[in-house]
N, C-alpha and C. Protein backbone atom coordinates (compact mmCIF):
# COMPACT_ATOMS: atom_id res chain seq x y z
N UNK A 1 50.04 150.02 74.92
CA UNK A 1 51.24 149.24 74.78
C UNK A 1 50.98 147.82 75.23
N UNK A 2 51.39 146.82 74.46
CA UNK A 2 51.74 145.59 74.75
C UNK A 2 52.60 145.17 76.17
N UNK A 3 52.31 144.68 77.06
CA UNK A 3 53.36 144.91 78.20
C UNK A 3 53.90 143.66 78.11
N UNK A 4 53.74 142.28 77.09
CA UNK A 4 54.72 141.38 76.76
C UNK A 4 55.80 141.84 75.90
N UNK A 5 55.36 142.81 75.23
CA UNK A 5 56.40 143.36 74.02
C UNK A 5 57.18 144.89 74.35
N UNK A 6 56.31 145.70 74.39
CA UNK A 6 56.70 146.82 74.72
C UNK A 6 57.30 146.89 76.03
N UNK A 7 58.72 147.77 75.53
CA UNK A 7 59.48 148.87 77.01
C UNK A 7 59.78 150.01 76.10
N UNK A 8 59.79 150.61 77.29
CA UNK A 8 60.09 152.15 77.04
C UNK A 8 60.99 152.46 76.19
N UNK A 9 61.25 153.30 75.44
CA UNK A 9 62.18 153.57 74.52
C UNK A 9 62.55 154.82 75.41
N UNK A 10 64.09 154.90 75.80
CA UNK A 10 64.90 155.74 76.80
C UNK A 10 64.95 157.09 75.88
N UNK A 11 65.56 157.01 74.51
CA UNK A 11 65.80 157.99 73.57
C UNK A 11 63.67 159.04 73.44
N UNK A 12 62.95 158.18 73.25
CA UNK A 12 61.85 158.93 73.17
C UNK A 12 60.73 159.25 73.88
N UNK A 13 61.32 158.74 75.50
CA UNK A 13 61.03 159.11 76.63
C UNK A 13 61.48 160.69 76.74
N UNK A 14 62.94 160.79 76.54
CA UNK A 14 64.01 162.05 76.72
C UNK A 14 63.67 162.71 75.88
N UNK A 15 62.86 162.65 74.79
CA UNK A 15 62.53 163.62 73.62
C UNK A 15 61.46 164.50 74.14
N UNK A 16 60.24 163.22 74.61
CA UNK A 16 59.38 164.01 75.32
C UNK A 16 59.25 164.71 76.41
N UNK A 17 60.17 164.44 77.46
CA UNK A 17 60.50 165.52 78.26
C UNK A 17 61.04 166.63 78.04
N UNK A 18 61.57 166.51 76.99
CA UNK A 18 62.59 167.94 76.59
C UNK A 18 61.34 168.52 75.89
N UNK A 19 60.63 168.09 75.30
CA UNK A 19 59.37 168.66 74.52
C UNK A 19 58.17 169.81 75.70
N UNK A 20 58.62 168.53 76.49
CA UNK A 20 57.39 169.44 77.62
C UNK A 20 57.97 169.95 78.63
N UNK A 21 59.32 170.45 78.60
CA UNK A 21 60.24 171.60 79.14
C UNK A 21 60.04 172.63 78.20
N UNK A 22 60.47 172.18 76.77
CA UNK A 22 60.26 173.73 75.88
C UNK A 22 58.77 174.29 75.65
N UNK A 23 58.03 173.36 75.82
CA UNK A 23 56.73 174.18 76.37
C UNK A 23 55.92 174.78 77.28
N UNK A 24 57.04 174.58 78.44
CA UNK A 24 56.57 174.59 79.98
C UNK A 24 57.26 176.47 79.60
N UNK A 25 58.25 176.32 78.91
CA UNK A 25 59.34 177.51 78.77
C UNK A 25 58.34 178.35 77.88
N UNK A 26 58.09 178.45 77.01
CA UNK A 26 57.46 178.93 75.65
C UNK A 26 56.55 179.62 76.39
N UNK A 27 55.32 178.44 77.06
CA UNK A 27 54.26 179.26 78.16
C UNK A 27 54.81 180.19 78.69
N UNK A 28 55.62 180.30 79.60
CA UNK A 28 56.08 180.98 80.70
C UNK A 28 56.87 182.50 80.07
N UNK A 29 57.23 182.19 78.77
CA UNK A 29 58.10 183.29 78.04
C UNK A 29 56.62 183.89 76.99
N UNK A 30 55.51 183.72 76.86
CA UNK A 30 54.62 184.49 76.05
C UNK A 30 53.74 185.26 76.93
N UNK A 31 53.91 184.95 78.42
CA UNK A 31 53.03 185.39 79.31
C UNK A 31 53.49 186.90 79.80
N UNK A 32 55.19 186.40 79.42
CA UNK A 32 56.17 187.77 79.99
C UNK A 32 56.23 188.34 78.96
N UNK A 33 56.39 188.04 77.50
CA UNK A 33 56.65 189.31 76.56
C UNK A 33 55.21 189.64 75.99
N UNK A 34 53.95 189.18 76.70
CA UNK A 34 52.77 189.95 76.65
C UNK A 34 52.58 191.42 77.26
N UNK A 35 53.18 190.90 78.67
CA UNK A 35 52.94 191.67 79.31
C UNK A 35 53.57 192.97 79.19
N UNK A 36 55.43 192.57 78.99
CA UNK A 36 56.32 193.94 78.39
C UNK A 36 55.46 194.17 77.12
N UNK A 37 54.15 194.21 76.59
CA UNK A 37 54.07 194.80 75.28
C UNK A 37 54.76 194.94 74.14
N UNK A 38 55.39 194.09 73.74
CA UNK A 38 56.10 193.80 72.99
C UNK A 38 54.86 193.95 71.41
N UNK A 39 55.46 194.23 70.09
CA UNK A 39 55.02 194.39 69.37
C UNK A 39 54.56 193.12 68.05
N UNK A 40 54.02 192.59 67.80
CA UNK A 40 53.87 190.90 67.69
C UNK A 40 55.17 190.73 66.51
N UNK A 41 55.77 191.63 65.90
CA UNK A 41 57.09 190.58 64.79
C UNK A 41 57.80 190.87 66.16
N UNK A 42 58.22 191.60 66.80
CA UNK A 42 58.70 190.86 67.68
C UNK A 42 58.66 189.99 68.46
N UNK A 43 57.85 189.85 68.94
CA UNK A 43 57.45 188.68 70.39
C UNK A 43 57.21 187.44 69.37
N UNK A 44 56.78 187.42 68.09
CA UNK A 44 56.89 185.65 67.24
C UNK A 44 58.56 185.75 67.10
N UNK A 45 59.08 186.67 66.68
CA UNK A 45 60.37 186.30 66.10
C UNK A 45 61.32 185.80 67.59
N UNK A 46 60.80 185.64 69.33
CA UNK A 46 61.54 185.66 70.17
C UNK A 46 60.91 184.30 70.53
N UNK A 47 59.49 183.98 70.48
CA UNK A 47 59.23 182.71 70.16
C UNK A 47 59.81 181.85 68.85
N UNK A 48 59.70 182.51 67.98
CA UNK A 48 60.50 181.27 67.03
C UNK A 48 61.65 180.40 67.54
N UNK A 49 62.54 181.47 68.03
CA UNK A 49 63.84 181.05 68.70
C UNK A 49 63.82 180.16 69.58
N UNK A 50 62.85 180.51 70.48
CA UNK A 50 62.98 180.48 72.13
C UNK A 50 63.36 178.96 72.22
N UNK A 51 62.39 177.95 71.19
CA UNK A 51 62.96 176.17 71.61
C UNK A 51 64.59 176.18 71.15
N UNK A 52 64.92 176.12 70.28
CA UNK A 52 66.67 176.65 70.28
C UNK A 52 67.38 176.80 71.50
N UNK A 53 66.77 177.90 71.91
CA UNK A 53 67.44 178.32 73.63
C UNK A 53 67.42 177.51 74.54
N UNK A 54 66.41 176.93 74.70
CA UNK A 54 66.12 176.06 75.25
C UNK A 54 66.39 174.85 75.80
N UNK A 55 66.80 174.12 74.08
CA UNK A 55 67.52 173.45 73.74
C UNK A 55 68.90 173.64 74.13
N UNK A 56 69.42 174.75 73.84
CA UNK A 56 70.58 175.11 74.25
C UNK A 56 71.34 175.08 75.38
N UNK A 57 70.52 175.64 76.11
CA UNK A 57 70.66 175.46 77.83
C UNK A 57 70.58 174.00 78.05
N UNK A 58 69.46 172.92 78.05
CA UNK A 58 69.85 172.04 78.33
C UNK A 58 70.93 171.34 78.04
N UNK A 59 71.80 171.34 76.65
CA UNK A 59 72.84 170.88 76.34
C UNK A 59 73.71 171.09 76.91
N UNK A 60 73.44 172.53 77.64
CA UNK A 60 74.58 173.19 78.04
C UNK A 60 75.06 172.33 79.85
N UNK A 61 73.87 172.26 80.36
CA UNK A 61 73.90 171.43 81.78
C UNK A 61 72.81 172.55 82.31
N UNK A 62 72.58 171.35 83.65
CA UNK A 62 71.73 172.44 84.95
C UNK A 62 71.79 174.14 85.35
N UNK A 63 72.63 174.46 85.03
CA UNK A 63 73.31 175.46 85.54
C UNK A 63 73.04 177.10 84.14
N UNK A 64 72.77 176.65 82.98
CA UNK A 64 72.39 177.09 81.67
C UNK A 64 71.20 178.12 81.94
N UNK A 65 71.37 179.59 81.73
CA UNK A 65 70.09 180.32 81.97
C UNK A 65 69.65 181.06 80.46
N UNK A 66 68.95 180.66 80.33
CA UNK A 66 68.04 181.90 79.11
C UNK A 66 67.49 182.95 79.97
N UNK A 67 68.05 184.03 79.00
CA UNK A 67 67.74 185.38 79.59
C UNK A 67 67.24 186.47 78.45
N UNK A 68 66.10 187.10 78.92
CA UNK A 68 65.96 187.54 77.51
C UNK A 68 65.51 189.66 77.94
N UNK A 69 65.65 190.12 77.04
CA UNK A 69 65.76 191.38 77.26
C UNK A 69 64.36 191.68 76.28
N UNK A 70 63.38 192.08 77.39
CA UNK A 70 62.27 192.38 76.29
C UNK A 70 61.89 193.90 76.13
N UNK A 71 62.79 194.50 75.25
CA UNK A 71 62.58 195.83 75.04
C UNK A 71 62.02 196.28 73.90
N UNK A 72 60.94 197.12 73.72
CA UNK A 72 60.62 197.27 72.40
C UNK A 72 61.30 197.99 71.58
N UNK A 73 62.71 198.64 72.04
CA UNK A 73 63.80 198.39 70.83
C UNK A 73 64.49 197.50 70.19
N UNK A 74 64.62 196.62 70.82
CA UNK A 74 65.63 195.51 70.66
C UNK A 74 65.49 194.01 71.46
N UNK A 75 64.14 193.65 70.98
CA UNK A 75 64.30 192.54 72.08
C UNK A 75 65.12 191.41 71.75
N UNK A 76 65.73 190.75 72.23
CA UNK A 76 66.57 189.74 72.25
C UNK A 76 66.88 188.84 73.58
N UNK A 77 67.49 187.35 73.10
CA UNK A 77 67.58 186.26 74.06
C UNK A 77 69.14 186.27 74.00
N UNK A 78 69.30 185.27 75.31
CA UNK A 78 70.83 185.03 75.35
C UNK A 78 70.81 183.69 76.31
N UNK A 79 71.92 182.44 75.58
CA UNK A 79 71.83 181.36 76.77
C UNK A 79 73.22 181.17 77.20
N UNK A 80 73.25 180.66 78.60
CA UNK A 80 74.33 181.11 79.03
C UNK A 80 74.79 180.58 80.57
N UNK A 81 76.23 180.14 80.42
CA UNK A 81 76.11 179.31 82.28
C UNK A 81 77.45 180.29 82.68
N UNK A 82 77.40 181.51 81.76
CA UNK A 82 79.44 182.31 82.57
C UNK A 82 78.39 183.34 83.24
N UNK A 83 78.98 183.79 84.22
CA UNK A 83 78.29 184.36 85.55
C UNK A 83 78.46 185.69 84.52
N UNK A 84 79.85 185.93 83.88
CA UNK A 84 80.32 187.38 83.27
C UNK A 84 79.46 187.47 82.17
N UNK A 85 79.28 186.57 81.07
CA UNK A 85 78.28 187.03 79.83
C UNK A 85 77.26 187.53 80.44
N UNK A 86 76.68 186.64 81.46
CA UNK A 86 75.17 187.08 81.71
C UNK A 86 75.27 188.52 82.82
N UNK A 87 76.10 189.00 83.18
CA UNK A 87 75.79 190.18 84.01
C UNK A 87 76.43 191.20 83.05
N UNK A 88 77.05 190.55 82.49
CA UNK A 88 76.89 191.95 81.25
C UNK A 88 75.84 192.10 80.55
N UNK A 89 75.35 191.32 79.97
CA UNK A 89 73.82 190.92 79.44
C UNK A 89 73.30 191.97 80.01
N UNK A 90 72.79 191.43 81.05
CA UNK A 90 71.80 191.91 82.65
C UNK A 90 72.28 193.56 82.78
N UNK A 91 73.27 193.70 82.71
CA UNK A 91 73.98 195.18 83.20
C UNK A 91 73.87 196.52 81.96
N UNK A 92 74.26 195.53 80.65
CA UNK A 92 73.59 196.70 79.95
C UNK A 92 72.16 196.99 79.81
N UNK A 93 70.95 195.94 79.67
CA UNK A 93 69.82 196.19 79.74
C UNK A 93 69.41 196.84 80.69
N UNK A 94 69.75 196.92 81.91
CA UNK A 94 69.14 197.97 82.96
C UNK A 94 69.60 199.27 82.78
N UNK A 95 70.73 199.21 82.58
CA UNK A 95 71.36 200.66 82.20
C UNK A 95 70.45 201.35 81.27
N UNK A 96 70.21 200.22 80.45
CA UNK A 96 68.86 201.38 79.27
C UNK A 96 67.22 201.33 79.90
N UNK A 97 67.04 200.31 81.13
CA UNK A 97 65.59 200.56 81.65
C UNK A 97 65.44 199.99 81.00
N UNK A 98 65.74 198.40 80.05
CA UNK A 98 64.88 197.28 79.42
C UNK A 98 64.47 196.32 80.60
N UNK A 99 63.14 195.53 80.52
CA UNK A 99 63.00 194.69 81.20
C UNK A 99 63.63 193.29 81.13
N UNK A 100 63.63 192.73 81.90
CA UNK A 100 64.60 191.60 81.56
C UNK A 100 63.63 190.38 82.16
N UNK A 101 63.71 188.87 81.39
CA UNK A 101 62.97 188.13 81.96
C UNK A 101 64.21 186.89 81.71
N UNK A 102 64.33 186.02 82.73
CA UNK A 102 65.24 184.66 82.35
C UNK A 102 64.49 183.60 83.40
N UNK A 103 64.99 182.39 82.86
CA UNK A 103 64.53 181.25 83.20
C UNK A 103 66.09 180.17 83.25
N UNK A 104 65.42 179.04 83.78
CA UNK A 104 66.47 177.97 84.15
C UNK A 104 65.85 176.81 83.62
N UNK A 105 65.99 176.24 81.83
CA UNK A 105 65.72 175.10 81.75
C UNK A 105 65.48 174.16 82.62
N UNK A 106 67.39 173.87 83.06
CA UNK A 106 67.67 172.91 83.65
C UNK A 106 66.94 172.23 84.97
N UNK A 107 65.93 173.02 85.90
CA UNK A 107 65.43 173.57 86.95
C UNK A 107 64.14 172.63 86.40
N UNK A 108 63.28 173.62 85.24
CA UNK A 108 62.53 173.05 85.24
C UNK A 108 62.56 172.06 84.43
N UNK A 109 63.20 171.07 83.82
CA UNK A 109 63.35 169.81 83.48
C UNK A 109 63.66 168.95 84.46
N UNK A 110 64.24 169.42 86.39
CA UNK A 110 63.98 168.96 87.42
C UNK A 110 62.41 168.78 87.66
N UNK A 111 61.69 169.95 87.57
CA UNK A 111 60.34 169.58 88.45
C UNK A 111 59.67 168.94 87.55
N UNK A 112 59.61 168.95 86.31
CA UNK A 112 58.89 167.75 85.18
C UNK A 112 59.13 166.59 85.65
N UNK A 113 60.27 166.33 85.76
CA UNK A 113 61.00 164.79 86.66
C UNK A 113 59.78 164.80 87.56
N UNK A 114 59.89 165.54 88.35
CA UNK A 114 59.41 165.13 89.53
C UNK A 114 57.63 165.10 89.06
N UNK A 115 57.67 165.88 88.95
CA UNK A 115 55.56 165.77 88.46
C UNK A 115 55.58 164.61 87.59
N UNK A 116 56.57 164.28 86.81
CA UNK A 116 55.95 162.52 86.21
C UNK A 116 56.29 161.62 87.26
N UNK A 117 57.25 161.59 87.96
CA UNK A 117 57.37 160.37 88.57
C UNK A 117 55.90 160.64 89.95
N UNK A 118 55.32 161.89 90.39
CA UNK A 118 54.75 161.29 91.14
C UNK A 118 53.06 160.39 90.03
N UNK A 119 53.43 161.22 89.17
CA UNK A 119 51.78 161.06 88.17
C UNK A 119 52.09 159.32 88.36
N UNK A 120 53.33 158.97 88.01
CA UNK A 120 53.44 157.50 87.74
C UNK A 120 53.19 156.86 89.18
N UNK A 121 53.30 157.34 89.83
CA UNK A 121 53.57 156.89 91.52
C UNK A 121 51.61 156.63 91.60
N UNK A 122 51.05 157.88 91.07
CA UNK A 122 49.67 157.90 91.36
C UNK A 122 48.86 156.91 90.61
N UNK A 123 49.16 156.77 89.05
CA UNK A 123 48.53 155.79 88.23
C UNK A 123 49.25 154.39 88.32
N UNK A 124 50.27 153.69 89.31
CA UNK A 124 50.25 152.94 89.56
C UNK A 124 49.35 152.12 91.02
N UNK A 125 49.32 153.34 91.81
CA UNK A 125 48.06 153.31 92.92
C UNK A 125 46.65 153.12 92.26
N UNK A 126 46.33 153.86 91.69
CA UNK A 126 45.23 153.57 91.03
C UNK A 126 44.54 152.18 90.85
């Protein structure tokens, strides 16, 4: 970048963070429906989704959880900030002994914050 010309563009700063939240997520969600053994049209068809969700939750605010039920009957996601959707969610899947895996966008689009601002903190020391 030109540093007479160029500043940051705010809109595609925020793109790329949201980019490397839904991949921080994606990682973290192929590691878990490896492990439940999941059968691969399932586990792509829960990745296909999963940036959607993702997406979703963040729109939704901090507080937004993807939760996903990885059963090899029925696996499926759900996003969600009502305490009641999600413990019903949560309540029927145990009832059948599905495993359940959820995450908190919002959370980790906090610690991304924070791991760039110190990276920037560090490559301005530099």
């Amino acid at each position: 970048m030109n540093a007479k010309t160029a500043t940051e563009n705010p809109i595609a700063t925020a793109q790329l963070g949201r980019a490397h939240v839904v991949a921080a997520c994606l990682a973290v969600l192929t590691r878990e429906i490896h492990g439940a053994g999941l059968e691969k049209h399932a586990a792509l068809d829960l990745l296909r989704d999963a940036p959607d969700k993702v997406d979703a939750a963040l729109t939704r605010g901090p507080g937004a959880l993807v939760v996903y039920r990885l059963d090899r009957r029925g696996a499926r996601g759900v996003v969600s900030d009502s305490e009641s959707r999600l413990g019903h969610f949560t309540a029927a899947a145990e009832q059948e002994g599905a495993p359940l895996f959820g995450f908190c966008p919002g959370a980790i689009a906090e610690l991304a914050a924070h791991i760039e601002a110190g990276a920037a903190s560090l490559k301005k020391d530099a």
